[in-house]
C-alpha atoms as a PDB file:
ATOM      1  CA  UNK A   1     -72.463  63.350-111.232  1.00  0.00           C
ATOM      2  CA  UNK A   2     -76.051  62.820-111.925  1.00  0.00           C
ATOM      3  CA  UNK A   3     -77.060  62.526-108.356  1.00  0.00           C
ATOM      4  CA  UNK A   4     -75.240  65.625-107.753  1.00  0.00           C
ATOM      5  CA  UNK A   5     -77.173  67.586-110.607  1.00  0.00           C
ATOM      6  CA  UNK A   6     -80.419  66.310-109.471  1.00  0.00           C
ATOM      7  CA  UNK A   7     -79.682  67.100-105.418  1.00  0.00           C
ATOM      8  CA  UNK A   8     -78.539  70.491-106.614  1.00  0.00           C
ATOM      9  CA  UNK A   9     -81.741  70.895-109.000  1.00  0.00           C
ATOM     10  CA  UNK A  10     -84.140  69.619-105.457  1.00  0.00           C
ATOM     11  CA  UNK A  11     -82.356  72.279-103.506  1.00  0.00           C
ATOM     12  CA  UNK A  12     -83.043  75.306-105.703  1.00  0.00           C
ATOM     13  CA  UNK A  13     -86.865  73.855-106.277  1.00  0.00           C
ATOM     14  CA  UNK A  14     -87.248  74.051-102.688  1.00  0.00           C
ATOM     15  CA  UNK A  15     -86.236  78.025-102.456  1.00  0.00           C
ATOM     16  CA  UNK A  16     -88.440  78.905-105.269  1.00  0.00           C
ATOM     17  CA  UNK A  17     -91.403  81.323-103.987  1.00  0.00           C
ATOM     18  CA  UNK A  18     -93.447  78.917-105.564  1.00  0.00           C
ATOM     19  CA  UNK A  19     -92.728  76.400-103.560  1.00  0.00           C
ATOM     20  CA  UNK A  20     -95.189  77.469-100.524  1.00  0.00           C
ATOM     21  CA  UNK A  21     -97.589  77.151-102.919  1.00  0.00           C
ATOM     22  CA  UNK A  22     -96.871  73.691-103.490  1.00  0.00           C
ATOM     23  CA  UNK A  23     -97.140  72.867 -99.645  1.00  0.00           C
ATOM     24  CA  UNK A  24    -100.327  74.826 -99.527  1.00  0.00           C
ATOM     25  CA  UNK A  25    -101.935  73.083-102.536  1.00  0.00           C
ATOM     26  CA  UNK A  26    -100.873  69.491-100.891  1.00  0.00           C
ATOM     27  CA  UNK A  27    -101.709  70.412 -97.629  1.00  0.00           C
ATOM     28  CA  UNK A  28    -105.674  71.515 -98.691  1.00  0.00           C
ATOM     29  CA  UNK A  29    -105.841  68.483-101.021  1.00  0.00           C
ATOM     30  CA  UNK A  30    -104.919  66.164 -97.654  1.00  0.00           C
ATOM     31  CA  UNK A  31    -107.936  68.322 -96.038  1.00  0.00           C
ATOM     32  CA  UNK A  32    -110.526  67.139 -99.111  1.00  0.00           C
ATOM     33  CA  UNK A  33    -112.048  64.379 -97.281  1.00  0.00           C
ATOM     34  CA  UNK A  34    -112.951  66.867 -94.043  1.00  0.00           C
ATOM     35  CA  UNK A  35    -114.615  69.160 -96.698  1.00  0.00           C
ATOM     36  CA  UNK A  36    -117.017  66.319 -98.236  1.00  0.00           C
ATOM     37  CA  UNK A  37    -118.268  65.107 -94.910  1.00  0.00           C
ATOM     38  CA  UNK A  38    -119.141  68.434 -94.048  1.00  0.00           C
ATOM     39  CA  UNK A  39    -120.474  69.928 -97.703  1.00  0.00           C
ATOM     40  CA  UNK A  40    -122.791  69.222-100.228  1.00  0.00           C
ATOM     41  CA  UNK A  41    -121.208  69.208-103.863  1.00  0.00           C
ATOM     42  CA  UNK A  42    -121.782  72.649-106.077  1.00  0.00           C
ATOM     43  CA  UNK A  43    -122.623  72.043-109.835  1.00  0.00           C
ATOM     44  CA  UNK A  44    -120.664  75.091-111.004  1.00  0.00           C
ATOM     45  CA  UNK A  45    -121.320  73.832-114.433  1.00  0.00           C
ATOM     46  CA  UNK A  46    -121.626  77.426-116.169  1.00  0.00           C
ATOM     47  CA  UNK A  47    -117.966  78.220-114.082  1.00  0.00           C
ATOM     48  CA  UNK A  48    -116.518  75.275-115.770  1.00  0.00           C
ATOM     49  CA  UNK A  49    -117.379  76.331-118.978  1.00  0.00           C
ATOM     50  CA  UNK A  50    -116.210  79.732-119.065  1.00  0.00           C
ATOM     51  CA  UNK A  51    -112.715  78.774-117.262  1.00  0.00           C
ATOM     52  CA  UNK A  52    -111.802  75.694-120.163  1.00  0.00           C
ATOM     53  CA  UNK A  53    -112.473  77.591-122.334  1.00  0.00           C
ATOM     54  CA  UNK A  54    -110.590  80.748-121.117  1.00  0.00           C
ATOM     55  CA  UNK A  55    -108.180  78.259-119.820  1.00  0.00           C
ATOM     56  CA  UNK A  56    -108.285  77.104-123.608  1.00  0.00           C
ATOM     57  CA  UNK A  57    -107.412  80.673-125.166  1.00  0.00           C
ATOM     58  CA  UNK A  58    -104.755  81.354-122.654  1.00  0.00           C
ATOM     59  CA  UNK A  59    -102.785  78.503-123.580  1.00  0.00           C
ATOM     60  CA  UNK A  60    -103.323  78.936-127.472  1.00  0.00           C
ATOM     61  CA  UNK A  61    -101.607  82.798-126.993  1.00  0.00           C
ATOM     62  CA  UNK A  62     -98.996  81.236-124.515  1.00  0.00           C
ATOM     63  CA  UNK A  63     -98.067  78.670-127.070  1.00  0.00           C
ATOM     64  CA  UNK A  64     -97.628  80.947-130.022  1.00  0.00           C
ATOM     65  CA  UNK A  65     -95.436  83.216-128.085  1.00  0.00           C
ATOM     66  CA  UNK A  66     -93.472  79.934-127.589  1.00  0.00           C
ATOM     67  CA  UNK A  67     -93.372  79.322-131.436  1.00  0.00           C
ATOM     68  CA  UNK A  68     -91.984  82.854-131.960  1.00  0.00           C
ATOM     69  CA  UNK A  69     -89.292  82.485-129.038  1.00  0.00           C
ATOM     70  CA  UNK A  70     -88.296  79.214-130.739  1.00  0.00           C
ATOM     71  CA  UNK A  71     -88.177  80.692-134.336  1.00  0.00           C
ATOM     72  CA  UNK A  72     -85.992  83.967-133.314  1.00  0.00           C
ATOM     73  CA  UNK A  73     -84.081  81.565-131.482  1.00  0.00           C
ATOM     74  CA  UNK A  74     -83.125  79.435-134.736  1.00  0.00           C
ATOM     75  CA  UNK A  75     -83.161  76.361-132.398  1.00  0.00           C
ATOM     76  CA  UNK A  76     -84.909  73.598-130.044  1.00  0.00           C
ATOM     77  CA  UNK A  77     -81.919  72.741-128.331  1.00  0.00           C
ATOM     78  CA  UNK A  78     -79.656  76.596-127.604  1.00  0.00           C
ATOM     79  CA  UNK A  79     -79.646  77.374-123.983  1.00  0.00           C
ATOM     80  CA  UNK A  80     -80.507  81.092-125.157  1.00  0.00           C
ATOM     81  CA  UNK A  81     -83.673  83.280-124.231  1.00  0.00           C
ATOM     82  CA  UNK A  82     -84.924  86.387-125.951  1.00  0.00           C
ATOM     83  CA  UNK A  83     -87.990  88.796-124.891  1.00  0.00           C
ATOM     84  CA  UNK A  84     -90.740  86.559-126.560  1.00  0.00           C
ATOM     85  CA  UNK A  85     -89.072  83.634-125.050  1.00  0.00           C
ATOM     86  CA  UNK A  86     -89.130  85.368-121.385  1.00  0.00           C
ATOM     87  CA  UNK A  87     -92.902  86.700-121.723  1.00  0.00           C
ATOM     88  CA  UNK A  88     -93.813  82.898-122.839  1.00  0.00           C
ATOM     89  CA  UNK A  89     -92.195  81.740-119.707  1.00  0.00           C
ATOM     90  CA  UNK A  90     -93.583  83.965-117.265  1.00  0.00           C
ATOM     91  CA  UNK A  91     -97.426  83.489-119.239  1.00  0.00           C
ATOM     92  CA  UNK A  92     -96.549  79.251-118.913  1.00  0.00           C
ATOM     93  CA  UNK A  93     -95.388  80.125-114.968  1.00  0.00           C
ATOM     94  CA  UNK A  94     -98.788  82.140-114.221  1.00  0.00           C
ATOM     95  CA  UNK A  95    -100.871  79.441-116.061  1.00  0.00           C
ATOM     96  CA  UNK A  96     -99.876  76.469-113.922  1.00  0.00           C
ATOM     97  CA  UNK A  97    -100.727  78.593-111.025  1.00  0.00           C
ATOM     98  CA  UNK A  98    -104.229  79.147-112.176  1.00  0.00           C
ATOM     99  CA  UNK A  99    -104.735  75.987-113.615  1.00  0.00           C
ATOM    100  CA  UNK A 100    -104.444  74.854-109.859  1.00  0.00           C
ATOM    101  CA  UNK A 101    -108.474  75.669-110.125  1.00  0.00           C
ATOM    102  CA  UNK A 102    -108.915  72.139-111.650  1.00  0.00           C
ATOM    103  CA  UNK A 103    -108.121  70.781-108.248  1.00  0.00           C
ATOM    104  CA  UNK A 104    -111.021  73.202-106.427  1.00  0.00           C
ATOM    105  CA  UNK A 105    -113.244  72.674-108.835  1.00  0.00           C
ATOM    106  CA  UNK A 106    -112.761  69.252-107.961  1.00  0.00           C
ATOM    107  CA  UNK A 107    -112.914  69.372-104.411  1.00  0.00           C
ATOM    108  CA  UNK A 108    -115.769  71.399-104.510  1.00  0.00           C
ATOM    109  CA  UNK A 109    -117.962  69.311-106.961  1.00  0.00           C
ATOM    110  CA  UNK A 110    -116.788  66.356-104.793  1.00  0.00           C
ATOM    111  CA  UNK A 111    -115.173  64.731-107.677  1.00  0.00           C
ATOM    112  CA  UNK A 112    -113.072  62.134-105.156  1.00  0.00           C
ATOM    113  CA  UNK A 113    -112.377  59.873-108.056  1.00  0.00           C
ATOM    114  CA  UNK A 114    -109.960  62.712-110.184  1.00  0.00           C
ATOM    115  CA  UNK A 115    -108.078  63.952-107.381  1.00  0.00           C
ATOM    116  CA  UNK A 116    -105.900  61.000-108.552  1.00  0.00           C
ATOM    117  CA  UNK A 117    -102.063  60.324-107.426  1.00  0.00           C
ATOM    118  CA  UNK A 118    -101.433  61.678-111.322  1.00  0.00           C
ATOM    119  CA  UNK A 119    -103.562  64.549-110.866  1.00  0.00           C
ATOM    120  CA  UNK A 120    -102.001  66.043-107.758  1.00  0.00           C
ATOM    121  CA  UNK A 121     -98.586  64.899-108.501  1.00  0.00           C
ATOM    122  CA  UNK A 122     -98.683  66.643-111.724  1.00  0.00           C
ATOM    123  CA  UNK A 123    -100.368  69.891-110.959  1.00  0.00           C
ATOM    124  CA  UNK A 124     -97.871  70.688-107.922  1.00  0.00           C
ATOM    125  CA  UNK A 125     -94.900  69.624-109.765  1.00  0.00           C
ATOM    126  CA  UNK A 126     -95.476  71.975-112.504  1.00  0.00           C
ATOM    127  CA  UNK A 127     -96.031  74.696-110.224  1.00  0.00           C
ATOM    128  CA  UNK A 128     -91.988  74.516-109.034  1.00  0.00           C
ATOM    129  CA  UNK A 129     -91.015  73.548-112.668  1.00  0.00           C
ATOM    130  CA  UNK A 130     -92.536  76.577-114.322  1.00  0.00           C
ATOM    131  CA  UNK A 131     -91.148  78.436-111.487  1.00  0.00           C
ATOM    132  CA  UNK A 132     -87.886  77.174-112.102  1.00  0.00           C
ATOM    133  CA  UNK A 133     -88.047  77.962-115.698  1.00  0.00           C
ATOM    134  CA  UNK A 134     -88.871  81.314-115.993  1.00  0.00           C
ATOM    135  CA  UNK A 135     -86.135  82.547-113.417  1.00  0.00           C
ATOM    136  CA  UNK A 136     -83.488  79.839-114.705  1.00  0.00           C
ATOM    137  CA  UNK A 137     -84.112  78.662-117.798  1.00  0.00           C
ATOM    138  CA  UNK A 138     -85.961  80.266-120.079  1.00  0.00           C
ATOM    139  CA  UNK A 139     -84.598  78.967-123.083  1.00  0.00           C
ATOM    140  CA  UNK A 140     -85.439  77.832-126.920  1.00  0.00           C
ATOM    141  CA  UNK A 141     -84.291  74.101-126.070  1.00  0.00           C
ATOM    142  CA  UNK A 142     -86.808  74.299-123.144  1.00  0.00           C
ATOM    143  CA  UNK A 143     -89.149  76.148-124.709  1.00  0.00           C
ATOM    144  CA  UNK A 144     -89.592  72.914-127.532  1.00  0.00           C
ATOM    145  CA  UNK A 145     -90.920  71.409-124.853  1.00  0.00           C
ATOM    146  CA  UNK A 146     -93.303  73.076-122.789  1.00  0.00           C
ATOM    147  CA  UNK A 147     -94.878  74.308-126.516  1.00  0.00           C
ATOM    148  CA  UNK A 148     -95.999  71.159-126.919  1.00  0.00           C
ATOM    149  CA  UNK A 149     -97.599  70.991-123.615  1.00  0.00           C
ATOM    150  CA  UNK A 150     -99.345  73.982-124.396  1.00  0.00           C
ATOM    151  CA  UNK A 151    -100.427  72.790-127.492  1.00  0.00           C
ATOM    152  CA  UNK A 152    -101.763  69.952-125.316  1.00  0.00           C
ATOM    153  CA  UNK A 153    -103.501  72.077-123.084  1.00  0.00           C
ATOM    154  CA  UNK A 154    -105.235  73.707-125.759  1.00  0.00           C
ATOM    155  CA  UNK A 155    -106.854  70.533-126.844  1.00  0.00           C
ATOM    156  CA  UNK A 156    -107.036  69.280-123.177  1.00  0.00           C
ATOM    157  CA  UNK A 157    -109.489  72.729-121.873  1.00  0.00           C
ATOM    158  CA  UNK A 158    -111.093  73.104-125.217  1.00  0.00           C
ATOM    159  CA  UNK A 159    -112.320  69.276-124.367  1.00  0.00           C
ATOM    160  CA  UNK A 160    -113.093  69.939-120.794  1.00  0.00           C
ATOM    161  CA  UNK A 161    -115.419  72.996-122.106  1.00  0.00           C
ATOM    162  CA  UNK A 162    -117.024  71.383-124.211  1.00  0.00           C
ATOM    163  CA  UNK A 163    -117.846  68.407-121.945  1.00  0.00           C
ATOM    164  CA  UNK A 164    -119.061  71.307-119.370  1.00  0.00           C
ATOM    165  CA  UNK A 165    -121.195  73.316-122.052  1.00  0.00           C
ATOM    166  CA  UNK A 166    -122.902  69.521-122.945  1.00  0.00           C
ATOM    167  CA  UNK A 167    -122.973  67.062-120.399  1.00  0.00           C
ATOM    168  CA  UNK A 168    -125.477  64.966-122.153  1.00  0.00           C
ATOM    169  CA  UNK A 169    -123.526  64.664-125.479  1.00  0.00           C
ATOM    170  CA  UNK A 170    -120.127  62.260-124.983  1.00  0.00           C
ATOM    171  CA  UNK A 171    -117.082  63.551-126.485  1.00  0.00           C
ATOM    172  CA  UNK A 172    -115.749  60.492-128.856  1.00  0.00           C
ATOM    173  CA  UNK A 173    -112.679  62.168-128.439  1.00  0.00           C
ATOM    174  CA  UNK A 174    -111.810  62.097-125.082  1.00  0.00           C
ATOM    175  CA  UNK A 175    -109.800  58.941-125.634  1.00  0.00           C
ATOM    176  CA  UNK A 176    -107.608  60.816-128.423  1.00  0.00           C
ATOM    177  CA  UNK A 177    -106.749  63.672-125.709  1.00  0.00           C
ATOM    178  CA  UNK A 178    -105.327  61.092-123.580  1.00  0.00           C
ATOM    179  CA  UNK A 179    -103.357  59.556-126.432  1.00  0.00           C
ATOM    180  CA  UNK A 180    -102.177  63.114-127.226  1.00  0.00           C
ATOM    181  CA  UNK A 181    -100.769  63.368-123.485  1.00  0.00           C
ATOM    182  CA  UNK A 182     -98.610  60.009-123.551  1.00  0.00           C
ATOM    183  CA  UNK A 183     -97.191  61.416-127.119  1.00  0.00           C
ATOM    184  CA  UNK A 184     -96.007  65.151-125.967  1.00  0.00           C
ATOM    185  CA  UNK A 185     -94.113  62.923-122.766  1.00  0.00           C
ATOM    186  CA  UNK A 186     -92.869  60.583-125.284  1.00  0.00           C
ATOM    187  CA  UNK A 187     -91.224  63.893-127.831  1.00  0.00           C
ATOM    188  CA  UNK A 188     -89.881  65.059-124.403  1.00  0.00           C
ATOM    189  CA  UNK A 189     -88.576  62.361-123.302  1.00  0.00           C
ATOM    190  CA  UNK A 190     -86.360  61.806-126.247  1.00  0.00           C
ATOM    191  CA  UNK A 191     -85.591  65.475-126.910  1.00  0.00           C
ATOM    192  CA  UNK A 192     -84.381  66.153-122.992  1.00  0.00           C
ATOM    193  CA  UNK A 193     -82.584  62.637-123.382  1.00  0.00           C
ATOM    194  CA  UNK A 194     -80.426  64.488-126.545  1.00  0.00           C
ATOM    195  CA  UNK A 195     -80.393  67.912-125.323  1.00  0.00           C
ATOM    196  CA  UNK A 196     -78.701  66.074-121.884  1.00  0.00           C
ATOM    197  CA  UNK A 197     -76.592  64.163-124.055  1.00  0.00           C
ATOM    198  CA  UNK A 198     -74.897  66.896-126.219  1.00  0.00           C
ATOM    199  CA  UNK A 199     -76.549  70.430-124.868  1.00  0.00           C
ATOM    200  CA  UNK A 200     -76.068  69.876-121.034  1.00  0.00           C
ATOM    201  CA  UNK A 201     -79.713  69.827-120.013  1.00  0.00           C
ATOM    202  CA  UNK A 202     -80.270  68.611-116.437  1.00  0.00           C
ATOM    203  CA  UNK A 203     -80.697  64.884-115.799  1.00  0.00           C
ATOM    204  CA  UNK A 204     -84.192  65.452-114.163  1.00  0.00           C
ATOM    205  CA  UNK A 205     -85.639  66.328-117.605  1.00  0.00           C
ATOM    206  CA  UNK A 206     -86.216  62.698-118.897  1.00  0.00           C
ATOM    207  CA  UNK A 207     -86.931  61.598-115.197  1.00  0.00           C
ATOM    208  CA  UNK A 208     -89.644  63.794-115.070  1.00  0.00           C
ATOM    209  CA  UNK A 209     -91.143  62.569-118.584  1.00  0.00           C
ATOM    210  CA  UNK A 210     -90.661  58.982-117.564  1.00  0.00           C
ATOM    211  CA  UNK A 211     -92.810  59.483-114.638  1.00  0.00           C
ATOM    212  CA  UNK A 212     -95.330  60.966-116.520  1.00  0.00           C
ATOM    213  CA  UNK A 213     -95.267  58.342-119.400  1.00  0.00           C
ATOM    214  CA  UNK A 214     -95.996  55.889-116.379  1.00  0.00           C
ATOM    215  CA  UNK A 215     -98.789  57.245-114.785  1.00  0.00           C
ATOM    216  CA  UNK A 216    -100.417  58.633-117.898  1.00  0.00           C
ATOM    217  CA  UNK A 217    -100.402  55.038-119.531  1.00  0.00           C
ATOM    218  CA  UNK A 218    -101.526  53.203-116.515  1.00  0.00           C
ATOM    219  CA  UNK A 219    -104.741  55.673-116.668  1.00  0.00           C
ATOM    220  CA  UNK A 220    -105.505  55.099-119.956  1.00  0.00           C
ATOM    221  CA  UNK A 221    -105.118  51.741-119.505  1.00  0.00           C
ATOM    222  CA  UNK A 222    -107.275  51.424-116.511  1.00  0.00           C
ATOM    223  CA  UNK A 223    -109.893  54.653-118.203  1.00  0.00           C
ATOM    224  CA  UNK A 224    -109.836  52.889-122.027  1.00  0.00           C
ATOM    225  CA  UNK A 225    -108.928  49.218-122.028  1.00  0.00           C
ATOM    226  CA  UNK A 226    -109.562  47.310-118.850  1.00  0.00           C
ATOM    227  CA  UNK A 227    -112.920  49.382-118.776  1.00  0.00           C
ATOM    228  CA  UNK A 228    -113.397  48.078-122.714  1.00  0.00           C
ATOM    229  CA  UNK A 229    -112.935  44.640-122.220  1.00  0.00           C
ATOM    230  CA  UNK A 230    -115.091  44.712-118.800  1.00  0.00           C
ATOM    231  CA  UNK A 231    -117.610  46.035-120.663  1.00  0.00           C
ATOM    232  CA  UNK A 232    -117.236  43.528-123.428  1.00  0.00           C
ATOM    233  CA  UNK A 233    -117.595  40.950-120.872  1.00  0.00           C
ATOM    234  CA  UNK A 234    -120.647  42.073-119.843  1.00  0.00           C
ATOM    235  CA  UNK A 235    -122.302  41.737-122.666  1.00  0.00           C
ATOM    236  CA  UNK A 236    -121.162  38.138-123.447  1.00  0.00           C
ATOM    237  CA  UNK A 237    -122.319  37.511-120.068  1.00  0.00           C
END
Protein backbone atom coordinates (compact mmCIF):
# COMPACT_ATOMS: atom_id res chain seq x y z
CA UNK A 1 0.00 0.00 0.00
CA UNK A 2 2.72 2.37 0.82
CA UNK A 3 4.79 1.56 -2.16
CA UNK A 4 1.80 2.06 -4.18
CA UNK A 5 1.11 5.67 -2.68
CA UNK A 6 4.62 6.66 -3.09
CA UNK A 7 4.93 5.17 -7.00
CA UNK A 8 1.68 6.97 -7.60
CA UNK A 9 3.00 10.29 -5.76
CA UNK A 10 6.67 9.82 -8.25
CA UNK A 11 4.41 9.57 -11.24
CA UNK A 12 2.38 12.76 -10.82
CA UNK A 13 5.86 14.66 -9.65
CA UNK A 14 7.20 13.73 -12.88
CA UNK A 15 4.15 15.47 -15.02
CA UNK A 16 4.32 18.56 -13.03
CA UNK A 17 5.46 21.64 -15.37
CA UNK A 18 7.88 22.09 -12.84
CA UNK A 19 9.51 19.27 -13.34
CA UNK A 20 11.66 20.51 -16.54
CA UNK A 21 12.83 22.83 -14.33
CA UNK A 22 14.19 20.36 -12.13
CA UNK A 23 16.13 18.61 -15.08
CA UNK A 24 17.33 21.98 -16.18
CA UNK A 25 18.57 23.07 -12.72
CA UNK A 26 20.48 19.47 -12.38
CA UNK A 27 21.60 19.43 -15.69
CA UNK A 28 23.49 23.22 -15.35
CA UNK A 29 24.67 22.27 -11.84
CA UNK A 30 26.49 18.94 -13.62
CA UNK A 31 27.93 21.77 -16.12
CA UNK A 32 29.53 23.91 -12.90
CA UNK A 33 32.89 22.54 -13.16
CA UNK A 34 33.12 23.54 -17.21
CA UNK A 35 32.09 27.10 -16.05
CA UNK A 36 35.05 27.50 -13.34
CA UNK A 37 37.78 26.37 -15.66
CA UNK A 38 36.70 28.75 -18.05
CA UNK A 39 35.59 31.95 -15.62
CA UNK A 40 36.88 34.01 -13.10
CA UNK A 41 34.55 34.25 -9.91
CA UNK A 42 32.18 37.63 -9.68
CA UNK A 43 31.93 39.20 -6.11
CA UNK A 44 28.29 40.22 -6.57
CA UNK A 45 28.41 41.13 -2.97
CA UNK A 46 25.91 44.25 -3.22
CA UNK A 47 23.44 41.49 -5.39
CA UNK A 48 23.59 39.25 -2.45
CA UNK A 49 22.54 41.69 -0.19
CA UNK A 50 19.62 43.07 -1.76
CA UNK A 51 18.23 39.42 -2.82
CA UNK A 52 18.46 37.91 1.23
CA UNK A 53 17.11 40.37 2.18
CA UNK A 54 14.24 40.64 -0.40
CA UNK A 55 14.39 36.94 -0.28
CA UNK A 56 13.92 37.67 3.58
CA UNK A 57 10.63 39.91 3.20
CA UNK A 58 9.10 37.60 0.71
CA UNK A 59 9.07 34.80 2.94
CA UNK A 60 7.93 36.86 6.11
CA UNK A 61 4.52 37.96 3.82
CA UNK A 62 4.36 34.28 2.46
CA UNK A 63 4.38 32.96 5.96
CA UNK A 64 1.73 35.19 7.42
CA UNK A 65 -0.60 34.42 4.65
CA UNK A 66 0.09 30.82 5.85
CA UNK A 67 -0.87 31.77 9.50
CA UNK A 68 -4.17 33.25 8.24
CA UNK A 69 -4.97 30.11 5.91
CA UNK A 70 -4.29 27.99 9.01
CA UNK A 71 -6.44 30.16 11.42
CA UNK A 72 -9.66 30.37 8.95
CA UNK A 73 -9.02 26.87 8.56
CA UNK A 74 -9.51 26.06 12.45
CA UNK A 75 -6.88 23.29 11.92
CA UNK A 76 -3.18 21.87 11.20
CA UNK A 77 -4.29 18.66 10.17
CA UNK A 78 -8.02 19.29 7.67
CA UNK A 79 -7.31 18.45 4.14
CA UNK A 80 -9.29 21.82 3.33
CA UNK A 81 -7.98 25.02 1.41
CA UNK A 82 -9.49 28.47 1.36
CA UNK A 83 -8.34 31.70 -0.78
CA UNK A 84 -5.54 32.77 1.74
CA UNK A 85 -4.51 29.23 1.88
CA UNK A 86 -4.31 29.03 -2.17
CA UNK A 87 -2.46 32.56 -2.57
CA UNK A 88 0.12 31.19 0.25
CA UNK A 89 0.65 28.20 -1.89
CA UNK A 90 1.13 29.66 -5.12
CA UNK A 91 3.58 32.71 -3.22
CA UNK A 92 5.58 29.31 -1.41
CA UNK A 93 5.50 27.62 -5.26
CA UNK A 94 7.02 30.94 -6.95
CA UNK A 95 9.56 31.33 -4.05
CA UNK A 96 11.31 27.98 -4.44
CA UNK A 97 11.61 28.85 -8.02
CA UNK A 98 13.46 32.01 -7.33
CA UNK A 99 15.26 30.88 -4.53
CA UNK A 100 16.95 28.59 -7.24
CA UNK A 101 19.32 31.95 -7.46
CA UNK A 102 21.26 30.58 -4.41
CA UNK A 103 22.60 27.93 -6.70
CA UNK A 104 23.87 30.77 -9.51
CA UNK A 105 25.02 32.83 -7.18
CA UNK A 106 27.00 30.02 -6.25
CA UNK A 107 28.20 28.90 -9.41
CA UNK A 108 29.05 32.17 -10.35
CA UNK A 109 31.10 33.24 -7.22
CA UNK A 110 32.72 29.77 -7.64
CA UNK A 111 31.57 28.70 -4.31
CA UNK A 112 32.41 24.70 -5.21
CA UNK A 113 32.31 23.86 -1.56
CA UNK A 114 28.15 24.78 -1.07
CA UNK A 115 26.94 23.26 -4.10
CA UNK A 116 26.74 20.33 -1.60
CA UNK A 117 24.70 16.88 -2.20
CA UNK A 118 22.16 18.73 0.53
CA UNK A 119 22.14 21.83 -1.30
CA UNK A 120 21.12 20.58 -4.72
CA UNK A 121 19.07 17.80 -3.47
CA UNK A 122 17.04 20.15 -1.52
CA UNK A 123 16.58 23.07 -3.80
CA UNK A 124 15.27 20.76 -6.80
CA UNK A 125 13.13 18.73 -4.64
CA UNK A 126 11.25 21.62 -3.41
CA UNK A 127 10.77 22.89 -6.74
CA UNK A 128 8.31 19.58 -7.64
CA UNK A 129 6.99 19.63 -3.99
CA UNK A 130 5.75 23.19 -4.05
CA UNK A 131 4.55 22.39 -7.41
CA UNK A 132 2.72 19.59 -6.22
CA UNK A 133 1.19 21.51 -3.47
CA UNK A 134 -0.31 24.31 -4.87
CA UNK A 135 -2.21 22.28 -7.69
CA UNK A 136 -2.94 19.23 -5.20
CA UNK A 137 -2.79 20.04 -1.94
CA UNK A 138 -3.15 23.15 -0.76
CA UNK A 139 -4.35 22.50 2.51
CA UNK A 140 -4.31 23.77 6.40
CA UNK A 141 -2.63 20.31 7.50
CA UNK A 142 0.04 21.08 4.83
CA UNK A 143 0.14 24.42 5.25
CA UNK A 144 1.48 23.71 9.29
CA UNK A 145 4.22 22.68 7.68
CA UNK A 146 5.64 24.60 5.03
CA UNK A 147 4.84 27.82 7.66
CA UNK A 148 7.41 26.74 9.54
CA UNK A 149 9.76 26.52 6.72
CA UNK A 150 8.99 29.89 5.91
CA UNK A 151 9.49 31.00 9.18
CA UNK A 152 12.87 29.32 8.66
CA UNK A 153 13.60 31.03 5.65
CA UNK A 154 13.02 34.23 7.16
CA UNK A 155 15.75 33.72 9.64
CA UNK A 156 17.83 31.71 7.06
CA UNK A 157 17.99 35.09 4.20
CA UNK A 158 17.84 37.64 6.91
CA UNK A 159 21.31 35.74 8.03
CA UNK A 160 22.64 35.38 4.59
CA UNK A 161 22.09 39.38 4.20
CA UNK A 162 23.54 40.23 6.81
CA UNK A 163 26.66 38.08 6.28
CA UNK A 164 26.65 39.80 2.60
CA UNK A 165 26.14 43.51 3.92
CA UNK A 166 29.37 42.59 6.54
CA UNK A 167 31.72 40.15 5.53
CA UNK A 168 34.23 41.18 8.05
CA UNK A 169 31.90 40.87 11.12
CA UNK A 170 31.02 36.85 11.92
CA UNK A 171 27.53 36.14 12.63
CA UNK A 172 27.61 34.17 16.21
CA UNK A 173 24.50 32.98 15.07
CA UNK A 174 25.00 31.11 12.19
CA UNK A 175 25.24 27.95 14.24
CA UNK A 176 21.60 28.66 15.78
CA UNK A 177 20.15 28.89 12.02
CA UNK A 178 21.35 25.51 11.45
CA UNK A 179 19.90 24.24 14.72
CA UNK A 180 16.65 25.97 13.68
CA UNK A 181 16.69 23.80 10.31
CA UNK A 182 17.10 20.23 12.04
CA UNK A 183 14.05 21.46 14.48
CA UNK A 184 11.33 22.59 11.66
CA UNK A 185 12.32 18.72 9.99
CA UNK A 186 11.99 17.31 13.34
CA UNK A 187 7.97 19.22 13.96
CA UNK A 188 7.41 17.79 10.42
CA UNK A 189 8.43 14.78 10.80
CA UNK A 190 6.18 14.00 13.66
CA UNK A 191 3.21 16.04 12.45
CA UNK A 192 3.20 14.21 8.72
CA UNK A 193 3.86 10.90 10.81
CA UNK A 194 0.14 11.76 12.68
CA UNK A 195 -1.53 13.46 9.94
CA UNK A 196 -0.55 9.88 7.87
CA UNK A 197 -1.66 8.03 10.72
CA UNK A 198 -5.24 9.40 11.29
CA UNK A 199 -5.71 12.26 8.36
CA UNK A 200 -4.47 10.18 5.29
CA UNK A 201 -1.44 12.26 4.38
CA UNK A 202 0.86 10.56 1.86
CA UNK A 203 3.61 8.26 3.12
CA UNK A 204 6.36 10.40 1.38
CA UNK A 205 5.77 13.21 3.93
CA UNK A 206 7.94 11.77 6.82
CA UNK A 207 10.33 10.21 4.13
CA UNK A 208 11.04 13.40 2.91
CA UNK A 209 11.73 14.94 6.55
CA UNK A 210 13.85 11.97 7.43
CA UNK A 211 16.08 12.68 4.61
CA UNK A 212 16.42 16.02 5.49
CA UNK A 213 17.01 15.37 9.29
CA UNK A 214 20.00 13.21 7.85
CA UNK A 215 21.75 15.39 5.76
CA UNK A 216 21.09 18.52 7.77
CA UNK A 217 22.70 16.83 10.96
CA UNK A 218 25.60 15.33 9.22
CA UNK A 219 26.43 19.14 8.10
CA UNK A 220 26.25 20.51 11.23
CA UNK A 221 28.13 17.95 12.49
CA UNK A 222 30.87 18.12 10.01
CA UNK A 223 30.30 22.57 9.87
CA UNK A 224 30.07 22.82 14.07
CA UNK A 225 31.60 19.88 15.88
CA UNK A 226 34.25 17.94 14.04
CA UNK A 227 35.49 21.51 12.92
CA UNK A 228 35.33 22.45 16.98
CA UNK A 229 37.21 19.78 18.24
CA UNK A 230 39.86 20.04 15.20
CA UNK A 231 40.30 23.28 16.14
CA UNK A 232 40.63 22.45 19.79
CA UNK A 233 43.27 20.13 18.82
CA UNK A 234 45.16 22.55 17.34
CA UNK A 235 45.65 24.50 19.94
CA UNK A 236 46.72 21.73 22.40
CA UNK A 237 49.04 20.88 19.75
Amino acid sequence: MAQAEVLRFCKTLMGLQSFGLMVVYLIIVSMSSLYFRISKPLSLRKTLVVYNYGCSLANLYTLVAFLIGIYQANSIFVLKSNDWLKHAFFLYWALKNFELLDTAFMILRHRRRQLSFLHIYHHSSMVLLTDFGYHFSPWAGIAFLVSINSFVHVCLYFYYGYAAQFPNDPVPWKKHVTQLQIVQFLVGMVHAMFGYKYHQYCIYGPFYALTMIALFSNYYVRAFILTKEKGNKGKQE
